[in-house]
Each structure stands twice: as C-alpha cells, then as structure tokens.
C-alpha atoms as a PDB file:
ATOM      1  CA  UNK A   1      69.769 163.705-149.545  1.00  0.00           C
ATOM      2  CA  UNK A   2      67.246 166.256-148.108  1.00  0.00           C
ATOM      3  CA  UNK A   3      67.187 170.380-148.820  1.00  0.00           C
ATOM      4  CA  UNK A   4      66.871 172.890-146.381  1.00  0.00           C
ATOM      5  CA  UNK A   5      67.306 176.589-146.103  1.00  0.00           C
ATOM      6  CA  UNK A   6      68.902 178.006-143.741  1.00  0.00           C
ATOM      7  CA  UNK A   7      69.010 181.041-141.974  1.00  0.00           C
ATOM      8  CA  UNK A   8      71.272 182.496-139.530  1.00  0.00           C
ATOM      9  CA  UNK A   9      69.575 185.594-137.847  1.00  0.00           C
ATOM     10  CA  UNK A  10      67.451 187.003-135.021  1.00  0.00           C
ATOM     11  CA  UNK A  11      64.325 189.349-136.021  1.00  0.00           C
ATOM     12  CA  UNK A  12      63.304 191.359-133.209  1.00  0.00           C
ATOM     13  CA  UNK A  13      60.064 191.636-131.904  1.00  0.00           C
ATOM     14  CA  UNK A  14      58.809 194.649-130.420  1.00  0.00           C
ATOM     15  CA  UNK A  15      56.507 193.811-126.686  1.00  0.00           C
ATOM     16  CA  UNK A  16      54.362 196.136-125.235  1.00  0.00           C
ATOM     17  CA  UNK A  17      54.732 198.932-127.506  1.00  0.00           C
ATOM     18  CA  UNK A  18      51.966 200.631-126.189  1.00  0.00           C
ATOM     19  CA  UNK A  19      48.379 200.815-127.544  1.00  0.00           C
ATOM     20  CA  UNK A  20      46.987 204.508-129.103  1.00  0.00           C
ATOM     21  CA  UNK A  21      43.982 205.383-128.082  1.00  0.00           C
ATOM     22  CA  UNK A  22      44.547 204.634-124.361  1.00  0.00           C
ATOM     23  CA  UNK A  23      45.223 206.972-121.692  1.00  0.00           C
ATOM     24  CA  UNK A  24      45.679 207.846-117.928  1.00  0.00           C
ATOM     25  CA  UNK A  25      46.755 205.429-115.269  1.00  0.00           C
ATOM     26  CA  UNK A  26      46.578 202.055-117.949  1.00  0.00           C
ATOM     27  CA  UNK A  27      49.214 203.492-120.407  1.00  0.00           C
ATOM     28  CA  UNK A  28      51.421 204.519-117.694  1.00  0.00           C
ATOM     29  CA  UNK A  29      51.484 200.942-115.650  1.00  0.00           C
ATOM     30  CA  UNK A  30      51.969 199.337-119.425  1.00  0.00           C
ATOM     31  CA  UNK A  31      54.681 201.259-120.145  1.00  0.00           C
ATOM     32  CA  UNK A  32      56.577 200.447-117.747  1.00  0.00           C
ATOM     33  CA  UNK A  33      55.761 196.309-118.220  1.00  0.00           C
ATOM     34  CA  UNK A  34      58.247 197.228-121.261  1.00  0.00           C
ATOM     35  CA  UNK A  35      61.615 195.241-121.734  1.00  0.00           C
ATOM     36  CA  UNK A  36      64.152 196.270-124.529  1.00  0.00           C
ATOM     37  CA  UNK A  37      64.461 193.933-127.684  1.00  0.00           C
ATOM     38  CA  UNK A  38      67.722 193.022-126.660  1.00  0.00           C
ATOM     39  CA  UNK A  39      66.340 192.130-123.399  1.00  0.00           C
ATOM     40  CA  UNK A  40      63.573 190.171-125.023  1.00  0.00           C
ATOM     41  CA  UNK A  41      65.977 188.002-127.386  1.00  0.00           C
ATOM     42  CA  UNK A  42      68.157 186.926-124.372  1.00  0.00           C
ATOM     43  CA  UNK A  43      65.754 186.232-122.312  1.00  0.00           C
ATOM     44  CA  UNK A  44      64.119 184.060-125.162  1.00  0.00           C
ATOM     45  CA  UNK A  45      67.553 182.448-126.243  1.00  0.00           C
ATOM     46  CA  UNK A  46      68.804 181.629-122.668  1.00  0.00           C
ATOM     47  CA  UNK A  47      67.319 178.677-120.546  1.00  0.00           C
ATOM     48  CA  UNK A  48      68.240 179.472-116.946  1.00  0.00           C
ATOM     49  CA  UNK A  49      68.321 176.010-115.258  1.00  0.00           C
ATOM     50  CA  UNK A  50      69.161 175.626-111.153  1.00  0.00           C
ATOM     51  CA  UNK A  51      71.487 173.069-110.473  1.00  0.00           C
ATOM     52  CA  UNK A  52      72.756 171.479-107.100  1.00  0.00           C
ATOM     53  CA  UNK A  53      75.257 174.224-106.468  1.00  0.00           C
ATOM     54  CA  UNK A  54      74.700 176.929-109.267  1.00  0.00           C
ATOM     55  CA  UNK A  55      73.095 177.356-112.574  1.00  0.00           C
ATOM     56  CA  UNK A  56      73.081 175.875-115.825  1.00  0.00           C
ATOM     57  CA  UNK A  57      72.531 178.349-118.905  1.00  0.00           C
ATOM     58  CA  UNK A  58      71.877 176.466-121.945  1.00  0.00           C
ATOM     59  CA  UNK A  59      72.309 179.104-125.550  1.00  0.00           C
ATOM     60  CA  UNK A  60      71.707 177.547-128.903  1.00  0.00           C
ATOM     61  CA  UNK A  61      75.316 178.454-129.375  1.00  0.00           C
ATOM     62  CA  UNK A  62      76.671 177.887-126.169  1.00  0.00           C
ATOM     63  CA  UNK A  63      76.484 175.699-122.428  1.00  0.00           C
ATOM     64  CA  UNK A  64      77.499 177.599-119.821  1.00  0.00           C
ATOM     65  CA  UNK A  65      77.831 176.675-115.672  1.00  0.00           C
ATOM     66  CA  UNK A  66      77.926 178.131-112.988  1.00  0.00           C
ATOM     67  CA  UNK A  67      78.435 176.832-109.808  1.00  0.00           C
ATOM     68  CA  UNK A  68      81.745 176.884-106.673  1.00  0.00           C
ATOM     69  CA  UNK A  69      84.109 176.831-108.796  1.00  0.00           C
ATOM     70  CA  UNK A  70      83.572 179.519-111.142  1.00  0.00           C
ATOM     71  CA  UNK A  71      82.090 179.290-114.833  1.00  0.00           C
ATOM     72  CA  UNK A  72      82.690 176.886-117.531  1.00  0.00           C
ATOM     73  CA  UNK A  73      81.682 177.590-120.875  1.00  0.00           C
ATOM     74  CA  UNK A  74      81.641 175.298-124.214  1.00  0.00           C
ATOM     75  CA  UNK A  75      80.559 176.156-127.548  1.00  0.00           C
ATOM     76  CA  UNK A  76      77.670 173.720-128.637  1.00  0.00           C
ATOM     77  CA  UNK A  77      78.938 173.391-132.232  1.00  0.00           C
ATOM     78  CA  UNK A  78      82.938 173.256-131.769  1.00  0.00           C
ATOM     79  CA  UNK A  79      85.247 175.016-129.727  1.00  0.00           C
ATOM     80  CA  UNK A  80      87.052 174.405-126.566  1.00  0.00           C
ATOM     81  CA  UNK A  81      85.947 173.790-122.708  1.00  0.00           C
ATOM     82  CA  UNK A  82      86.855 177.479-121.093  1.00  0.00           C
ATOM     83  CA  UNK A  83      86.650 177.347-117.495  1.00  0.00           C
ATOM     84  CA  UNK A  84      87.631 180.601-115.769  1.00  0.00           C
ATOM     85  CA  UNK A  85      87.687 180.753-111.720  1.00  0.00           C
ATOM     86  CA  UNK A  86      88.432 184.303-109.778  1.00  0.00           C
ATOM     87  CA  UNK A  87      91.895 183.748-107.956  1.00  0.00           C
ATOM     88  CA  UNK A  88      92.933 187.250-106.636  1.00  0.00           C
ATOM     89  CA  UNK A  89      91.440 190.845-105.642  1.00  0.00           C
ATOM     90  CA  UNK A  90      93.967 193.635-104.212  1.00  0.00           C
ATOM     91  CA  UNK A  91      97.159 194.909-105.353  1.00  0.00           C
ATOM     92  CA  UNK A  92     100.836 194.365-104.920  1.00  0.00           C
ATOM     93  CA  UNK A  93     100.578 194.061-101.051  1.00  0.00           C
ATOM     94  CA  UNK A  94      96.916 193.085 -99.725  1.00  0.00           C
ATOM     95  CA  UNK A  95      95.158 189.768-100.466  1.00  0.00           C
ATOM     96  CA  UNK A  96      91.278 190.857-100.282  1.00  0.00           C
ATOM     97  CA  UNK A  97      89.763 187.944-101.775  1.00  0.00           C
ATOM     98  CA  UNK A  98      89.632 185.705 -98.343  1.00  0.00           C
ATOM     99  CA  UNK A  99      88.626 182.439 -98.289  1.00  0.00           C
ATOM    100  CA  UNK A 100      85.292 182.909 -96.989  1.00  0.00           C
ATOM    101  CA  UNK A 101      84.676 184.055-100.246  1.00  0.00           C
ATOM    102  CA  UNK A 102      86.092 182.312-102.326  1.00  0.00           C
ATOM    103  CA  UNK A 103      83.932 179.392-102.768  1.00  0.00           C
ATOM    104  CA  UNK A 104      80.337 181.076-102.696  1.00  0.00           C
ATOM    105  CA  UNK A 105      76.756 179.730-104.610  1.00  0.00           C
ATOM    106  CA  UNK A 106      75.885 182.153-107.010  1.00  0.00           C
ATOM    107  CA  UNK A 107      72.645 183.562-107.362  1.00  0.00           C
ATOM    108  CA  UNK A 108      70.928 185.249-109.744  1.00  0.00           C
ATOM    109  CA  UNK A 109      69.501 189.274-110.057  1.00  0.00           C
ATOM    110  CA  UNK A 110      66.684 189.236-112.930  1.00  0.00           C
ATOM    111  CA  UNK A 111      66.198 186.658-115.854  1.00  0.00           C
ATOM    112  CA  UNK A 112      69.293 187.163-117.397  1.00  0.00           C
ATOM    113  CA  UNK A 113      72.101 187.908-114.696  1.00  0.00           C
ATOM    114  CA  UNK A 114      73.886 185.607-112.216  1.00  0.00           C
ATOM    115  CA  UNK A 115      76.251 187.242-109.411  1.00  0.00           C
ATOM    116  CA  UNK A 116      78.665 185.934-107.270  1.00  0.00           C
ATOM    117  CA  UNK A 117      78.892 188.191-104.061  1.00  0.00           C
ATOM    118  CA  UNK A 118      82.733 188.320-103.480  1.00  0.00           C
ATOM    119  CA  UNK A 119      82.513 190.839-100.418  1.00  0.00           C
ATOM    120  CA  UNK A 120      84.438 193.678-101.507  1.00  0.00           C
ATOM    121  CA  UNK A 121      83.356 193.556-105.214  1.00  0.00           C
ATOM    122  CA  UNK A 122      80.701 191.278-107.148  1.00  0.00           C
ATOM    123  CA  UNK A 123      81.238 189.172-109.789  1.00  0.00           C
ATOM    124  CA  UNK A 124      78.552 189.156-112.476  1.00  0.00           C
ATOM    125  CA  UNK A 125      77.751 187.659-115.643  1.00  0.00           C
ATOM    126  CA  UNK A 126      75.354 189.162-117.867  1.00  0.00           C
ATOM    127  CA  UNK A 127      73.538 187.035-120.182  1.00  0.00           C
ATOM    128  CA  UNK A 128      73.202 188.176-124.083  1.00  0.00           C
ATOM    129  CA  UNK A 129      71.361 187.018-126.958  1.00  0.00           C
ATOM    130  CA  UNK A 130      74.502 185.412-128.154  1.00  0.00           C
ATOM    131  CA  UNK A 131      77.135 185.172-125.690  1.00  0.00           C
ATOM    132  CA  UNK A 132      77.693 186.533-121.978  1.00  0.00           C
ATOM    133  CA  UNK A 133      79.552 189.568-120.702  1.00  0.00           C
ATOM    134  CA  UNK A 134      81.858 188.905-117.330  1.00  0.00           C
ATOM    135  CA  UNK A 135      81.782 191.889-115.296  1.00  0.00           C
ATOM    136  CA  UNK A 136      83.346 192.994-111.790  1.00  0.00           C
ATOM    137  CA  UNK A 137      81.086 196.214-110.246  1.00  0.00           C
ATOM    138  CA  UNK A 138      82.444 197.745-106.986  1.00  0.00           C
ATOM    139  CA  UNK A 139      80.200 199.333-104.985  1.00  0.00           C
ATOM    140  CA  UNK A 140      82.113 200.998-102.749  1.00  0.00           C
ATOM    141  CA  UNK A 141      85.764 202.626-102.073  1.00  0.00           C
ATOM    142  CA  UNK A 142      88.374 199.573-101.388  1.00  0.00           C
ATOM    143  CA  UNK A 143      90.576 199.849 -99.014  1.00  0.00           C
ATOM    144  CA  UNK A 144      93.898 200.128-101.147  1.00  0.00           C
ATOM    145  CA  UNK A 145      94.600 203.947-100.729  1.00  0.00           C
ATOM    146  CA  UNK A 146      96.474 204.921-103.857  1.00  0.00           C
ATOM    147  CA  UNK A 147      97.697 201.466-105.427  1.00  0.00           C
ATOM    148  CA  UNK A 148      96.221 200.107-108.453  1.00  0.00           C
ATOM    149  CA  UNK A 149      93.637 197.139-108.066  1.00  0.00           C
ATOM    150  CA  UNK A 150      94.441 193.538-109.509  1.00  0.00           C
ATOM    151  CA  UNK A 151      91.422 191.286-110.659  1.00  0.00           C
ATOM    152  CA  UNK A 152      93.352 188.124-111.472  1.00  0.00           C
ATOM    153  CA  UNK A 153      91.331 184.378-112.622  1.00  0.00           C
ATOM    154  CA  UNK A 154      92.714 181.119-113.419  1.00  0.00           C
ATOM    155  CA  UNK A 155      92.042 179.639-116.969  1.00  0.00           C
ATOM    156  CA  UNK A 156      91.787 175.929-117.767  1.00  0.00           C
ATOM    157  CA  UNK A 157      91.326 175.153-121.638  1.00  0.00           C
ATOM    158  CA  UNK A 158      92.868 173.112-124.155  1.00  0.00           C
ATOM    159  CA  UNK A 159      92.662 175.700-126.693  1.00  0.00           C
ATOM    160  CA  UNK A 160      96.003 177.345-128.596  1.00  0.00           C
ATOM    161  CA  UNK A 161      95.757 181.273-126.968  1.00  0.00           C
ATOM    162  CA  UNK A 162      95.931 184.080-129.823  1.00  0.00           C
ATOM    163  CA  UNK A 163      95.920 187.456-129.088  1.00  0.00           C
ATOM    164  CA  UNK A 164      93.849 189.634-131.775  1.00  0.00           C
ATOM    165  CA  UNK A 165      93.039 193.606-132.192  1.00  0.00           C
ATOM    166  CA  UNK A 166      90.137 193.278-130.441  1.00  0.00           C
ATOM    167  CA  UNK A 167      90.991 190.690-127.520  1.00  0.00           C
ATOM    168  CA  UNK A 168      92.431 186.929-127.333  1.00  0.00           C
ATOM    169  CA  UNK A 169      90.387 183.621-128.338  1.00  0.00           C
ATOM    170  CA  UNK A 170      91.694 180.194-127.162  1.00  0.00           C
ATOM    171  CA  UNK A 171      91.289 178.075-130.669  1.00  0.00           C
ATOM    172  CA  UNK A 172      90.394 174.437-131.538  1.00  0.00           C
ATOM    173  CA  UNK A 173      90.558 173.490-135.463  1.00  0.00           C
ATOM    174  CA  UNK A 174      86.417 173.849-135.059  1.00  0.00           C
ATOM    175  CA  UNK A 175      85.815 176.924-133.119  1.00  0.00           C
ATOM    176  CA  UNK A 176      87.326 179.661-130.475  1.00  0.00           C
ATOM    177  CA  UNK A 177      86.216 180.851-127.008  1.00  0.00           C
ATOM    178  CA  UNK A 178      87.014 184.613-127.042  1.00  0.00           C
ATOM    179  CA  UNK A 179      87.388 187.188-124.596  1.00  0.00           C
ATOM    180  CA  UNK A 180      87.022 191.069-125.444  1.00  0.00           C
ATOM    181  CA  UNK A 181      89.541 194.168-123.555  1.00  0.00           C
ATOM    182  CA  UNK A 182      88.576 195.678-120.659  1.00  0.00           C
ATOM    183  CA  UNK A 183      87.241 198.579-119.732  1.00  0.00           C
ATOM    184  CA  UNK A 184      86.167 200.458-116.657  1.00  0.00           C
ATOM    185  CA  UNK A 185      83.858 203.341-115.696  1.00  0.00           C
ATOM    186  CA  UNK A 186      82.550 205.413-113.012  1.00  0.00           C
ATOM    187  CA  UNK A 187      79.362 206.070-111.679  1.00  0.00           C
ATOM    188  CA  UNK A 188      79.392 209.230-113.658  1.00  0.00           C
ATOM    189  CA  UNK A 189      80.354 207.184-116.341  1.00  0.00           C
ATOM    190  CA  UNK A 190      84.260 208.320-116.808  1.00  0.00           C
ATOM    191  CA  UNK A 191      86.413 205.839-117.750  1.00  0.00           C
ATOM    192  CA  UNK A 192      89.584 204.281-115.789  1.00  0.00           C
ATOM    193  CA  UNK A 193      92.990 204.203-116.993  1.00  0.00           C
ATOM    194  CA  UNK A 194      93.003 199.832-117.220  1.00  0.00           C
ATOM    195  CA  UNK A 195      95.041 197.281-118.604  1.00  0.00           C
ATOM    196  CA  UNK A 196      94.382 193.556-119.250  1.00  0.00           C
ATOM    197  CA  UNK A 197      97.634 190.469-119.344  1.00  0.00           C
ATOM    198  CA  UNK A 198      95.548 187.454-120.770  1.00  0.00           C
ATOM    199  CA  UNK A 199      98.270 184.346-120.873  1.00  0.00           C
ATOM    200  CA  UNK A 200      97.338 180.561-121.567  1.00  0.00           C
ATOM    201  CA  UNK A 201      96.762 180.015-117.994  1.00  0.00           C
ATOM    202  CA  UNK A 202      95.447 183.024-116.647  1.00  0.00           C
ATOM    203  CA  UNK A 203      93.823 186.424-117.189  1.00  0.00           C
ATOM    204  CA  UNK A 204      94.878 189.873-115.240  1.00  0.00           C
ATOM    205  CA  UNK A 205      93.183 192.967-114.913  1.00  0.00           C
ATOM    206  CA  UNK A 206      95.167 195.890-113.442  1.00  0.00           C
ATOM    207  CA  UNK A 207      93.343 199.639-112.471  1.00  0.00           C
ATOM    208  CA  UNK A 208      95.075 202.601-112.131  1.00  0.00           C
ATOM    209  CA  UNK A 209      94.759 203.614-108.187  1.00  0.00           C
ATOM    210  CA  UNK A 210      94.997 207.344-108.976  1.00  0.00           C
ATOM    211  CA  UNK A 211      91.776 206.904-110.843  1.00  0.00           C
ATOM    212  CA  UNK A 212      90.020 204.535-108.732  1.00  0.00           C
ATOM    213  CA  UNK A 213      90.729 207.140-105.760  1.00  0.00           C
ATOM    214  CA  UNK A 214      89.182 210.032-107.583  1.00  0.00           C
ATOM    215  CA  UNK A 215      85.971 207.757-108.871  1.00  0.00           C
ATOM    216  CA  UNK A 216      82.778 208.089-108.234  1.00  0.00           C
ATOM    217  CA  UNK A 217      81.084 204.631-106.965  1.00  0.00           C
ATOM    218  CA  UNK A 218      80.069 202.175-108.401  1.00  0.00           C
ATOM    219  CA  UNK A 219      82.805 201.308-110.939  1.00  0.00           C
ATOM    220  CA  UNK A 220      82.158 198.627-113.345  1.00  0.00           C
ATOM    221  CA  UNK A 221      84.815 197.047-114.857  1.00  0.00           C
ATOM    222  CA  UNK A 222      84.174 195.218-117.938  1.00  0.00           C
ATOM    223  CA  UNK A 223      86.166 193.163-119.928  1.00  0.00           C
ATOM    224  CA  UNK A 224      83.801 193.602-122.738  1.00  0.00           C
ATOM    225  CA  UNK A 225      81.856 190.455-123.957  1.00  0.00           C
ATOM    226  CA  UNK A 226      83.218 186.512-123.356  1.00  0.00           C
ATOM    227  CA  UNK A 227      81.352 185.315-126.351  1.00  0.00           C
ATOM    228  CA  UNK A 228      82.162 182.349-128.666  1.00  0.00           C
ATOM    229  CA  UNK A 229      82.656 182.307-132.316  1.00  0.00           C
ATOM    230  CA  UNK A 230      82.340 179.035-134.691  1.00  0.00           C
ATOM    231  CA  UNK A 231      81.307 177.797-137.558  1.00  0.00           C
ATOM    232  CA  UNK A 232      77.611 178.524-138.257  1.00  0.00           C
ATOM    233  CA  UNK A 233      76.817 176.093-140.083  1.00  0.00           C
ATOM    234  CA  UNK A 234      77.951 172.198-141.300  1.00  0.00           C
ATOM    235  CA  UNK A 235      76.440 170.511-144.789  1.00  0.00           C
ATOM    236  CA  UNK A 236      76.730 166.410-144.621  1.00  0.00           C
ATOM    237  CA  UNK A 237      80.209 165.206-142.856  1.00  0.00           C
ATOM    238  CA  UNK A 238      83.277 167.255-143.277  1.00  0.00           C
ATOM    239  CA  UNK A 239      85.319 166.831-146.078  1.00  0.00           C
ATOM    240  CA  UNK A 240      82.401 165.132-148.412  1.00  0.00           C
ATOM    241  CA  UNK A 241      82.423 167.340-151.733  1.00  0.00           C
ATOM    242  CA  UNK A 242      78.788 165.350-152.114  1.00  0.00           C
ATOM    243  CA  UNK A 243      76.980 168.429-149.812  1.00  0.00           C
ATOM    244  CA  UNK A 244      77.269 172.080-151.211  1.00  0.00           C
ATOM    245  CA  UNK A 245      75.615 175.136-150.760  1.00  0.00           C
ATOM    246  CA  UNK A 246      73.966 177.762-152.864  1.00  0.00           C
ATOM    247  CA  UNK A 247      72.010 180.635-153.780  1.00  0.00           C
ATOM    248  CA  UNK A 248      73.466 182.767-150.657  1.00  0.00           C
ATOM    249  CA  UNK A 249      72.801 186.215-150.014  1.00  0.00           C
ATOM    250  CA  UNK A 250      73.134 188.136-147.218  1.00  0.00           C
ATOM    251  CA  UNK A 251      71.575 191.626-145.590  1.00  0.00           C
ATOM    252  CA  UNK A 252      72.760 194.417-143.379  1.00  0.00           C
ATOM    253  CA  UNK A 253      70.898 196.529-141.364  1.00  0.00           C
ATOM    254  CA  UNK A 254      72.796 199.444-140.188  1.00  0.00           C
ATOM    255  CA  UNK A 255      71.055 200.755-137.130  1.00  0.00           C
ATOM    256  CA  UNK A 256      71.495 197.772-135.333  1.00  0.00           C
ATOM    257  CA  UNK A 257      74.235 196.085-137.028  1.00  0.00           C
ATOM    258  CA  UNK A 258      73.219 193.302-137.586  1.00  0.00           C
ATOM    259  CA  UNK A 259      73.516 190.669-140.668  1.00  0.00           C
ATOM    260  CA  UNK A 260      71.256 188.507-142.373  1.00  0.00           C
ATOM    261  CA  UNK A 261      72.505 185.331-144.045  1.00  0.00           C
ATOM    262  CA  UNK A 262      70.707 182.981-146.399  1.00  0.00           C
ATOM    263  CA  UNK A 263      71.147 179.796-148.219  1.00  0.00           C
ATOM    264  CA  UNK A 264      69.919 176.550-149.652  1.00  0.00           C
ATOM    265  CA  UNK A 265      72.328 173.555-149.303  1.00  0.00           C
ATOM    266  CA  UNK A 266      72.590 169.830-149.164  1.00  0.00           C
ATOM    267  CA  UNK A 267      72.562 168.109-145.882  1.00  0.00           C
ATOM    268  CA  UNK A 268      72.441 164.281-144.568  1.00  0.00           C
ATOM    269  CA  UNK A 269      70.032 165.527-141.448  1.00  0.00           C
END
C-alpha cells in the first residue's frame, strides 16, 4: 500500500496587487488588469471547452454541458446525472417562451459565464470555483401588467428528491446534486417577494407581479447556487477495513469562510 496526504482546500492567490513605488498613468492601467480571487480560482478550476452545439465545462468536482437542450451536470466523484431544460416564461395566461427560442446555442460573456438569450429574459450560468449559479436577469419590463411571472424547467435525474432548510438535493447512495432558494432583486438592489415549487420532475419559480411592476430594471433572479456535494475523499475500495485514515486536523478561516482539512491515509492508488 502507498501513503499520501491529502488536502482538501483552495489557497488564494492575490494577482496584480499593485507594485509601491510606481505612479501616474502605469499604476492606473494595472489596476484595473485586476480580477478578484474568487474570480481567479474559477477561472483556474474551470476548463471552458466549445463543443458542436454548446460548451463543455469540466470542474475537478464536476462535468457540466451545455448545449440545445439545456444543461446537464454530473458530479465527477458520485452523484446523479441532473439535466435541467427551461420549459415556460409568463404567468397564468401568456406563453412568452416561443419556440424560436426555445432551442438556442449558448454563448458565452467572459471566462466564466455562458448565456442563453431567451428573448424576453436571459438565461445565465455563472461559473464558481466549486459549483455554478443558474440565474434568469431581465432586462427590461415584461409585458404581464400586474400578474406574477412563472420561470418553470423540466428535471431529468435518477436521484431520490429531498427538500432541506436551505434548498432540495436529488441523492444517490454516493453523492447529491443540490439546488439553493431563490431570490430576486432589483436594479437598486431591493428584493422581490419570490417563491420556488422544486418536485422530482420539475422546478418552478413564481414572482410577485406587484413587485416586478414597481422594480427597477434589470432584475436578477437567482436561485442561489446549483452546486454538488459528495464525498471528498475515498481510501482503497469501499468497505475494505485494510485503508484508514489519520492524523486529521482541520482549519477555519473566518473572513472568508472557508475550511482547511488535512490527513494522512492508506490508499491502493
């Protein structure tokens, strides 16, 4: 059997932090070459491959694609398939997701954000460090006078649906796909009175019209973070009391809460 320490983390690394001693025009054009840490990490952690219709995003803890028929997303170390595919914009009377654009190519804005351009709102996915955030952004008033807006998508995965405090995760006996509540905000960033209906085959998203009349544009609505949670870590084949683990510790760090985790173990790799 070999040894090997592991550890589960990111360290962030400061770029272009800015150099003392320099001045004028040169300090001003390098700081604005700077991108946030969190920027940095994602942008390290995701590989953004084109495909023949959409993109491939390839996470060390997660595949994601992205392509006609909406997004697919599978843990790489266990968890389900979780494909999710918009199926409705409007509200109890007015279809305004048409078919014209219902099958569109994504594209992407930046290093780290693919869009699907859905005519009256666009559908976005944000790319983090360790999962991706699914958001809808309306730029403009819709035409829907008072009644409240419904964002509806179909859902295909194999996964048992459990609804938690903080959302609902479809779970295998190795891992979940998880999906956060929503939320929605202004321009002026006042939030929406919102409501999300997540069932095994579908997920609903319902904004109060009252508020969306009085909003100031754009309104994002954000149903927090699609991310995927599994087991971090495997020593030798399941079930073999032959691999173990010691010597763990672990490490907070408060202002950006974030843990540390470290261990030595036993492994067959």
């Amino acid at each position: 059997m070999s040894r090997r320490i592991l550890v589960i983390g990111i360290t962030a690394l400061s770029i272009f932090r800015g150099l003392s001693g320099f001045a004028g025009s040169y300090s001003t054009n390098l700081t604005k070459s700077c991108i946030s840490v969190e920027d940095a990490v994602a942008i390290a952690l995701n590989d953004l491959i084109t495909t023949d219709d959409g993109f491939r995003v390839e996470n060390p803890r997660h595949i994601a694609e992205f392509d006609l028929n909406g997004i697919s997303f599978k843990p790489v170390r266990g968890g389900p398939l979780w494909h999710w595919q918009l199926a409705f914009i409007g509200d109890s009377s007015k279809h305004l997701f048409t078919n014209e654009f219902s099958r569109v190519r994504p594209a992407t804005k930046g290093p780290r954000q693919i869009c699907y351009n859905r005519n009256w709102i666009q559908e976005e996915y944000v790319l983090r460090s360790n999962s991706i955030e699914q958001r809808f952004v309306i730029p403009h008033p819709l035409p829907l006078k008072d009644s409240d807006l419904i964002i509806s998508g179909n859902v295909d995965c194999r996964g048992k649906l459990i609804s938690t405090i903080k959302g609902w995760v479809w779970e295998v006996g190795d891992g979940v796909v998880s999906m956060g509540k929503v939320s929605v905000l202004d321009a002026r960033g006042r939030r929406l009175i919102a409501s999300m209906e997540v069932t095994g085959k579908m997920t609903q998203i319902i904004v109060d019209g009252r508020d969306l009349a009085n909003a100031v544009y754009p309104v994002t609505i954000d149903p927090e973070i699609t991310t995927v949670d599994f087991r971090i870590s495997d020593m030798g084949p399941d079930g073999d009391i032959d691999f173990d683990a010691q010597e763990s510790a672990v490490a907070f760090n408060s202002d950006e809460n974030e843990y540390l985790v470290v261990w030595a173990a036993d492994d067959n790799a």
